[in-house]
PDB file of N, CA and C in Angstrom:
ATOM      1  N   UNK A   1       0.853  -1.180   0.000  1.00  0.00           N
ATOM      2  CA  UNK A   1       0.000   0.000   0.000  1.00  0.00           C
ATOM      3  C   UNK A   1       0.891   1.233   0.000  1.00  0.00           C
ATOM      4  N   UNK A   2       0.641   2.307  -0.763  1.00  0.00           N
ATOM      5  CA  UNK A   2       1.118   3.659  -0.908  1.00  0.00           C
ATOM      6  C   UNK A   2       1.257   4.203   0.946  1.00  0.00           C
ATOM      7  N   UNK A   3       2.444   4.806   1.070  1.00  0.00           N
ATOM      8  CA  UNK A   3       2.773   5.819   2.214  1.00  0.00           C
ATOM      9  C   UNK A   3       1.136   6.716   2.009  1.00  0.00           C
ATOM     10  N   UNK A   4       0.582   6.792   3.148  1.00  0.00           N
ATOM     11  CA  UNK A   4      -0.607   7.887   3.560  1.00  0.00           C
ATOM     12  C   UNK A   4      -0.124   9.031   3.862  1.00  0.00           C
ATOM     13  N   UNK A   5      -0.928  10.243   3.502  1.00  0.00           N
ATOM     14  CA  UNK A   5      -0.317  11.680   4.545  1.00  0.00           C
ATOM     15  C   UNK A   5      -0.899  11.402   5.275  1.00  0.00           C
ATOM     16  N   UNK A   6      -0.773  12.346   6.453  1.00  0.00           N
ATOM     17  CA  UNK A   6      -1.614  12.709   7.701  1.00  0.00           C
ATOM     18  C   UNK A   6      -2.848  12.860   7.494  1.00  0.00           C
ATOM     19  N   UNK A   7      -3.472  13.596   6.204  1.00  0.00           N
ATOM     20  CA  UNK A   7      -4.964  13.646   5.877  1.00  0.00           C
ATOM     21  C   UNK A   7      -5.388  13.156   5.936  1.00  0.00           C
ATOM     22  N   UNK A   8      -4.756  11.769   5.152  1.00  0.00           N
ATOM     23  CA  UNK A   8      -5.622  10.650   4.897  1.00  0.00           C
ATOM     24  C   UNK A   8      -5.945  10.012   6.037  1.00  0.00           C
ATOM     25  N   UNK A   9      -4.409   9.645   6.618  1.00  0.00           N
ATOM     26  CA  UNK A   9      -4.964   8.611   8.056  1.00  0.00           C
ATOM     27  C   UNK A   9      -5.667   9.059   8.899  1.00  0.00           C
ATOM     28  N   UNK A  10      -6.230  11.059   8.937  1.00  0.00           N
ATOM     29  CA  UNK A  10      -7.099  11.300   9.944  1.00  0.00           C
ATOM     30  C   UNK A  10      -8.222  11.074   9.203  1.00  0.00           C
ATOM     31  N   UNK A  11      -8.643  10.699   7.745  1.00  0.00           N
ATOM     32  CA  UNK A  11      -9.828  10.514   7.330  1.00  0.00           C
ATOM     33  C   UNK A  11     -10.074   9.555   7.467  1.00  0.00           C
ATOM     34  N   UNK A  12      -9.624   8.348   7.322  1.00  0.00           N
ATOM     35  CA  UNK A  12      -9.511   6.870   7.703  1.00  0.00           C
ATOM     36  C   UNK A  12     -10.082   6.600   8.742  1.00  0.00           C
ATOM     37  N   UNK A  13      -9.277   7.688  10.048  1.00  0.00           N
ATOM     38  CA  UNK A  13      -9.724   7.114  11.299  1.00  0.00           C
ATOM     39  C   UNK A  13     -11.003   7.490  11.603  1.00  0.00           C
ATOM     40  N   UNK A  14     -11.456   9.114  11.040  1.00  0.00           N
ATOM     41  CA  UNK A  14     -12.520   9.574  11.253  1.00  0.00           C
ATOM     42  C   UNK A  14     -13.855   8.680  10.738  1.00  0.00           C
ATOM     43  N   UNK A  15     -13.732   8.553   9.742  1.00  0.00           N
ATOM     44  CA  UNK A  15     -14.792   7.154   9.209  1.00  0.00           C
ATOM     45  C   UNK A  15     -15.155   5.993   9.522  1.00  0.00           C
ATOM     46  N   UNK A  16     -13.486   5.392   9.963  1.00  0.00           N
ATOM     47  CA  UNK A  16     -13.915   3.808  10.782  1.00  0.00           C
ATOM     48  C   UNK A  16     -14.886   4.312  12.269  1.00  0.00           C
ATOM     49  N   UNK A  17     -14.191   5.372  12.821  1.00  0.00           N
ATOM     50  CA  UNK A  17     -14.860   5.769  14.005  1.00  0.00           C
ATOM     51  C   UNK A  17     -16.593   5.981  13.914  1.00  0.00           C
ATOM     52  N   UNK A  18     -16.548   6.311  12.885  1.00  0.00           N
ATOM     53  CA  UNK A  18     -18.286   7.042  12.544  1.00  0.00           C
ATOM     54  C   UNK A  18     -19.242   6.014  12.094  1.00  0.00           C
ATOM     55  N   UNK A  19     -18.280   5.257  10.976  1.00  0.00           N
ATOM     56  CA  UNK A  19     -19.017   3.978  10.682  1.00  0.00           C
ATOM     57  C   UNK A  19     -18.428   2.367  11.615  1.00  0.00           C
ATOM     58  N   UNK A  20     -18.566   2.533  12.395  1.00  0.00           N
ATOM     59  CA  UNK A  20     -17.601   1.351  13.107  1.00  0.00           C
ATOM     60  C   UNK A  20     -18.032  -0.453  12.178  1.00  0.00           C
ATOM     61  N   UNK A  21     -19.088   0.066  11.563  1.00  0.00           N
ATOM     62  CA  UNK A  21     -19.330  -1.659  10.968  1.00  0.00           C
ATOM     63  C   UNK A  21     -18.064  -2.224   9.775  1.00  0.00           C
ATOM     64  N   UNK A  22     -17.753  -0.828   9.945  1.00  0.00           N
ATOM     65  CA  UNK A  22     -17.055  -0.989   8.504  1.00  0.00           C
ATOM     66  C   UNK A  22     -15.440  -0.956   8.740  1.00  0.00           C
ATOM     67  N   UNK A  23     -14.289  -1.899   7.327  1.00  0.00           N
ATOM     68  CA  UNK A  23     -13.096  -1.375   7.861  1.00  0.00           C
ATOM     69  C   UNK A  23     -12.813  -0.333   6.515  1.00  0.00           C
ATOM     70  N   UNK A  24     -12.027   0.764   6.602  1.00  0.00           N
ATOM     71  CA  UNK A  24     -11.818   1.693   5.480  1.00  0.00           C
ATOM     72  C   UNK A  24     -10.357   1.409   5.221  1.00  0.00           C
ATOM     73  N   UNK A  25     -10.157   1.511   3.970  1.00  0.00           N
ATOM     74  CA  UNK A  25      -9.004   1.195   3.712  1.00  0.00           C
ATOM     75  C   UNK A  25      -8.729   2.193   2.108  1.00  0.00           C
ATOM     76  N   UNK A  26      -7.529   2.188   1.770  1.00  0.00           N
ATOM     77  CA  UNK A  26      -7.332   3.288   0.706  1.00  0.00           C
ATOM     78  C   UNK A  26      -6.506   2.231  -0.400  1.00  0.00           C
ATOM     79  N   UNK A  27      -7.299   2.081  -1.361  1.00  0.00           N
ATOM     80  CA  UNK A  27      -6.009   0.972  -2.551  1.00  0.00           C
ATOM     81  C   UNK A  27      -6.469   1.474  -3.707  1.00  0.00           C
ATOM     82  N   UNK A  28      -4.743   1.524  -4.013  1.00  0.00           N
ATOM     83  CA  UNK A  28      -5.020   2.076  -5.823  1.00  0.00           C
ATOM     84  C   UNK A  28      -5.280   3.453  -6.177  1.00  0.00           C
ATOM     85  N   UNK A  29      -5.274   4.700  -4.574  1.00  0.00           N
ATOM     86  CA  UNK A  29      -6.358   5.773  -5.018  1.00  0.00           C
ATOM     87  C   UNK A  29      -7.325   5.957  -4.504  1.00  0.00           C
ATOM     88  N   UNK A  30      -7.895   4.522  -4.690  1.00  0.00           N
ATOM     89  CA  UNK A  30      -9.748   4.551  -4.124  1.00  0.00           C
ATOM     90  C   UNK A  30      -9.712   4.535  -3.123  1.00  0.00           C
ATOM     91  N   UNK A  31     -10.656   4.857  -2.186  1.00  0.00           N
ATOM     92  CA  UNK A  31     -11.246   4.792  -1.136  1.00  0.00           C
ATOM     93  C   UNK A  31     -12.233   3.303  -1.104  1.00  0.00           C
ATOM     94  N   UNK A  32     -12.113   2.903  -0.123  1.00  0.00           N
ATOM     95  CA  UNK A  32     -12.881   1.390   0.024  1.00  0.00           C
ATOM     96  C   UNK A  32     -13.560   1.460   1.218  1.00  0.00           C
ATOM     97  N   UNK A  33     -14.401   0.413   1.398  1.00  0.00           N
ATOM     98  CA  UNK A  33     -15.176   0.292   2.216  1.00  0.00           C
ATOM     99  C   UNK A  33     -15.696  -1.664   2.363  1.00  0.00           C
ATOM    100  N   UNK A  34     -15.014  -2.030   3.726  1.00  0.00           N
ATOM    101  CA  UNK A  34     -15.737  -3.470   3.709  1.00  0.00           C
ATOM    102  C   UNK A  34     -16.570  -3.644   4.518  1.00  0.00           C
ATOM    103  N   UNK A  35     -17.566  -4.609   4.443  1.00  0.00           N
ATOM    104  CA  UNK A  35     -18.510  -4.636   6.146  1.00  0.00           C
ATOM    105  C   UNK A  35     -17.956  -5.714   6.828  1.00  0.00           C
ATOM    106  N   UNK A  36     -17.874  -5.521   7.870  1.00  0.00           N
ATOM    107  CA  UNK A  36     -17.207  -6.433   8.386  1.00  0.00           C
ATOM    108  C   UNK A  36     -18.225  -7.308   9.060  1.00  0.00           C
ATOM    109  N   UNK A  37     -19.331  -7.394   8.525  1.00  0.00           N
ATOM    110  CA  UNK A  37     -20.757  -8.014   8.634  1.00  0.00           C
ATOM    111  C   UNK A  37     -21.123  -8.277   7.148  1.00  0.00           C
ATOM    112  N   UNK A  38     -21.275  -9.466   6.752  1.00  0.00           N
ATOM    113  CA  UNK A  38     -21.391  -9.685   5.130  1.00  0.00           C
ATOM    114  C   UNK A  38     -23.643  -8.948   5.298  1.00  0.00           C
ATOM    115  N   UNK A  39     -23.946  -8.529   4.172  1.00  0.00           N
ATOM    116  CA  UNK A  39     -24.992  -8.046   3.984  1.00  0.00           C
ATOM    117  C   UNK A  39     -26.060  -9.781   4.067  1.00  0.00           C
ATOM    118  N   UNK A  40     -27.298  -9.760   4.589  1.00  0.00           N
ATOM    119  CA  UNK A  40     -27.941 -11.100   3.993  1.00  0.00           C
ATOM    120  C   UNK A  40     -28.237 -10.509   2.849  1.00  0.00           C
ATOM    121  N   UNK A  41     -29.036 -11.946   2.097  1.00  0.00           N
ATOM    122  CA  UNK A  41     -29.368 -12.001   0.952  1.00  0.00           C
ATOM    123  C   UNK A  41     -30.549 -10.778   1.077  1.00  0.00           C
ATOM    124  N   UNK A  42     -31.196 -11.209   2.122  1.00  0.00           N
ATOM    125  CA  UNK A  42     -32.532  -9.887   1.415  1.00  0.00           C
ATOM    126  C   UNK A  42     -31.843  -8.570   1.993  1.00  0.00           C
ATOM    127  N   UNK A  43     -31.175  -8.087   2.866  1.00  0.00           N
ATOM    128  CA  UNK A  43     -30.359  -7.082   2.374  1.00  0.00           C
ATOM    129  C   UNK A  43     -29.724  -6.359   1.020  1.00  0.00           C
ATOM    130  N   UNK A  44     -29.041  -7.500   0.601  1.00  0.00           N
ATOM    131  CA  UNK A  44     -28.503  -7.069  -0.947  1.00  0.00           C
ATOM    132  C   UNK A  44     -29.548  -7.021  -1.647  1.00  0.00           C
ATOM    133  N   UNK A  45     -30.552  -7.953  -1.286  1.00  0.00           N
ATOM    134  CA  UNK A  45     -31.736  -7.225  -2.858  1.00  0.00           C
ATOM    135  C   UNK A  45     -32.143  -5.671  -2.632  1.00  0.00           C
ATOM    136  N   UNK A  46     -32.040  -5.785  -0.935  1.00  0.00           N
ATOM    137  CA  UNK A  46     -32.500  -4.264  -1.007  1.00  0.00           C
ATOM    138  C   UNK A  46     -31.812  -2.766  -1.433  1.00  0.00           C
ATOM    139  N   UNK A  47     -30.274  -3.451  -1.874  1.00  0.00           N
ATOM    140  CA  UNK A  47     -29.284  -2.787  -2.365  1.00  0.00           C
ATOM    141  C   UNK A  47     -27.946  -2.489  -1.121  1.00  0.00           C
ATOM    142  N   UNK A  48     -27.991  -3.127  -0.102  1.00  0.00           N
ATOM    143  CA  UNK A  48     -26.950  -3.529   0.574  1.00  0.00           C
ATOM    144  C   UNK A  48     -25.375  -3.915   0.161  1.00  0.00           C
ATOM    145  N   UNK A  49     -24.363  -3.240   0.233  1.00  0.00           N
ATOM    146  CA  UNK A  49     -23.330  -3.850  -0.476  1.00  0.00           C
ATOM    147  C   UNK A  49     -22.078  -4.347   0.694  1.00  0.00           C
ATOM    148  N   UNK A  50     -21.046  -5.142   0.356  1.00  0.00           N
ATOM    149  CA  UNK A  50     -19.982  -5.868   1.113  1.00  0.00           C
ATOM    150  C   UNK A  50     -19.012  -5.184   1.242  1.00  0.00           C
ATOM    151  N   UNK A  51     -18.699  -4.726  -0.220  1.00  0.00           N
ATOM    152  CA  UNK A  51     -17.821  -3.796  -0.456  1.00  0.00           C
ATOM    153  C   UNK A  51     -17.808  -2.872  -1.696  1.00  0.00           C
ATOM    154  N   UNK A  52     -17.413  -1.401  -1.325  1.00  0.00           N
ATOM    155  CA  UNK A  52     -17.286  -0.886  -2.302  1.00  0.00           C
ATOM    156  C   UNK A  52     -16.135   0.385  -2.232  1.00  0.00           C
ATOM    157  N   UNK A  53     -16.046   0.973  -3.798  1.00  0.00           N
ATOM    158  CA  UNK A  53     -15.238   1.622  -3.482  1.00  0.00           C
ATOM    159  C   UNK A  53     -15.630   3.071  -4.373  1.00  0.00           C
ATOM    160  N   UNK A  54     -15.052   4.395  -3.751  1.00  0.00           N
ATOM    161  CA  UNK A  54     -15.379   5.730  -4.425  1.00  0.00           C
ATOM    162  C   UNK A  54     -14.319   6.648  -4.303  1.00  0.00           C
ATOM    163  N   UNK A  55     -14.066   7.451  -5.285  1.00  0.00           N
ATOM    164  CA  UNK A  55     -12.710   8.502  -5.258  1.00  0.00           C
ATOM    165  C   UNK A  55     -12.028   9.036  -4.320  1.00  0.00           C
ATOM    166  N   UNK A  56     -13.398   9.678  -3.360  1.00  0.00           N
ATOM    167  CA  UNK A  56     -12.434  10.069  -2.278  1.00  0.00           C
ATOM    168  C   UNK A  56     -13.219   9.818  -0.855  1.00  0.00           C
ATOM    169  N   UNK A  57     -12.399  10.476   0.171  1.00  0.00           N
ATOM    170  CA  UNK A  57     -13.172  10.279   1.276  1.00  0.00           C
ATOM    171  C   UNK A  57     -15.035  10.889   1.532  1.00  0.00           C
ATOM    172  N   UNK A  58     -14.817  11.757   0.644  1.00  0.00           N
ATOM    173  CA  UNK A  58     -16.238  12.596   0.817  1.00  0.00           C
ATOM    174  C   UNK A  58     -17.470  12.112   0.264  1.00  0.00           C
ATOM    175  N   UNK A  59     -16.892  11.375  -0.934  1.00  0.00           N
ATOM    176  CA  UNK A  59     -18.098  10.007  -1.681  1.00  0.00           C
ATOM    177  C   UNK A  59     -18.179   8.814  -0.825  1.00  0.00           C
ATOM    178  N   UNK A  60     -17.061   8.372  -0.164  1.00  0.00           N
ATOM    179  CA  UNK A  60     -17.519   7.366   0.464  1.00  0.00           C
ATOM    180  C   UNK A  60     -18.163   7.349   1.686  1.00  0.00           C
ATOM    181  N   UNK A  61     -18.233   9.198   2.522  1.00  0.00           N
ATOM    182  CA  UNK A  61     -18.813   8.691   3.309  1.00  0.00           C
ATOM    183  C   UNK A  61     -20.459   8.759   2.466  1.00  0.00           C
ATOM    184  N   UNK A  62     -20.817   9.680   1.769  1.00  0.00           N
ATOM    185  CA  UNK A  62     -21.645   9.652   1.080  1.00  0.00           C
ATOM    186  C   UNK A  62     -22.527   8.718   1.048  1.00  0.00           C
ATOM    187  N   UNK A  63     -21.863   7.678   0.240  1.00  0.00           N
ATOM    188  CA  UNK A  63     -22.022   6.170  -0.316  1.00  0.00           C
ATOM    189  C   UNK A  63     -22.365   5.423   1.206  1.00  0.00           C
ATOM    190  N   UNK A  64     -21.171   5.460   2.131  1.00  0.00           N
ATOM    191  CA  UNK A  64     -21.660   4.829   3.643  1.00  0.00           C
ATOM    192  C   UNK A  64     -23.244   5.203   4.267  1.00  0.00           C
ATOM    193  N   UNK A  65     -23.495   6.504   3.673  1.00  0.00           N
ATOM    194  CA  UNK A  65     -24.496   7.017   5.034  1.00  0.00           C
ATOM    195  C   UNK A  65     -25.700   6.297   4.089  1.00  0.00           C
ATOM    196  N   UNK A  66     -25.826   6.220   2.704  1.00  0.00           N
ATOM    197  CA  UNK A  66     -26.750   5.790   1.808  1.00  0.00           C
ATOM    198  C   UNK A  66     -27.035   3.942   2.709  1.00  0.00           C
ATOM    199  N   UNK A  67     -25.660   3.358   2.980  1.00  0.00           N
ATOM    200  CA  UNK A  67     -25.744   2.223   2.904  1.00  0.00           C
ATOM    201  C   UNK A  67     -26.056   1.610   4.114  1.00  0.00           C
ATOM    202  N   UNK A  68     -25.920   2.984   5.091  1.00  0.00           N
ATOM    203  CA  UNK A  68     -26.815   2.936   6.506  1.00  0.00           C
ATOM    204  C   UNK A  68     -27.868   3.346   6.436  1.00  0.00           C
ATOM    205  N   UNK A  69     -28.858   4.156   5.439  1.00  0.00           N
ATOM    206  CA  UNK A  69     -30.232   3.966   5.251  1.00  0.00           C
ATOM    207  C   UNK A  69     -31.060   3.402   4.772  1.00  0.00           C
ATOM    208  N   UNK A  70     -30.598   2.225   3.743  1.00  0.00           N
ATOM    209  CA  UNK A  70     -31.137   1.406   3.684  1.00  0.00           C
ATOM    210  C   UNK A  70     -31.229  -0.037   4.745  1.00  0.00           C
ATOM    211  N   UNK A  71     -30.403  -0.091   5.287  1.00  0.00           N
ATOM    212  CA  UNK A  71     -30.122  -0.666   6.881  1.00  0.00           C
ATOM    213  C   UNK A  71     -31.065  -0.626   7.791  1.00  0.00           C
ATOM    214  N   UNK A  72     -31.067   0.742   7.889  1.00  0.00           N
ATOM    215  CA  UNK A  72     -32.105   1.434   8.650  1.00  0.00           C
ATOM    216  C   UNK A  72     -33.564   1.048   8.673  1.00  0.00           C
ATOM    217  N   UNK A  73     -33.625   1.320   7.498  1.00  0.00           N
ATOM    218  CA  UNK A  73     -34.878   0.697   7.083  1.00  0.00           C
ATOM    219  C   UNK A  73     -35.412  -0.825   7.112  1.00  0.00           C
ATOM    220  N   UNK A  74     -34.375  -1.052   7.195  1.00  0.00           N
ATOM    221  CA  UNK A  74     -34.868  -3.135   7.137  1.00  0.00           C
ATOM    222  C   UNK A  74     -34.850  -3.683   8.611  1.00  0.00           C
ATOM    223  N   UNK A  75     -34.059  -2.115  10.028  1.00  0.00           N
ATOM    224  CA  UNK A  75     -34.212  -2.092  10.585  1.00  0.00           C
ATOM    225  C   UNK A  75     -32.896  -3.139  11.469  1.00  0.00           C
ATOM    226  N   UNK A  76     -31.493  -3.366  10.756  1.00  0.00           N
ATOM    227  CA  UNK A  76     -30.332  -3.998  10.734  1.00  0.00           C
ATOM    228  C   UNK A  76     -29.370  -2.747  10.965  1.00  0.00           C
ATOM    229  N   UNK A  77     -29.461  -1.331  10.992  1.00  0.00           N
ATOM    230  CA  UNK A  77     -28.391  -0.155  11.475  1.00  0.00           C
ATOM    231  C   UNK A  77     -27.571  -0.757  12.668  1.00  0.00           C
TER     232      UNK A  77
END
């Protein structure tokens, strides 16, 4: 993995902290996101994902808070 600045690893930490289900990790560029809880099946139909990944920190939390409202809703947050 690429040397991090300081930015990054305080964005890293700030996110795992906020989203704790999740581990964040940075490869290639991207910003990632795993659950460290696999989604069930009727989760993912409901559009639940395992992992994903987005440009920067500001899409993924984006993408995270999306992937805690549908959660929410199935009532699994």
């Amino acid at each position: 993995m690429d040397e991090l600045s300081p930015s990054e690893r305080a964005h890293l930490a700030a996110i795992e902290s906020t989203y704790p289900g999740w581990h964040i990790y940075i490869r290639d560029g991207w910003w990632w996101a795993s659950k460290h809880v696999p989604p069930t099946r009727e989760q993912k139909a409901a559009g639940a994902l395992s992992e994903f990944a987005r440009q920067g920190p500001y899409e993924l939390v984006a993408a995270l808070t999306v992937q805690l409202g549908i959660l929410a809703r199935m009532g699994a947050a």
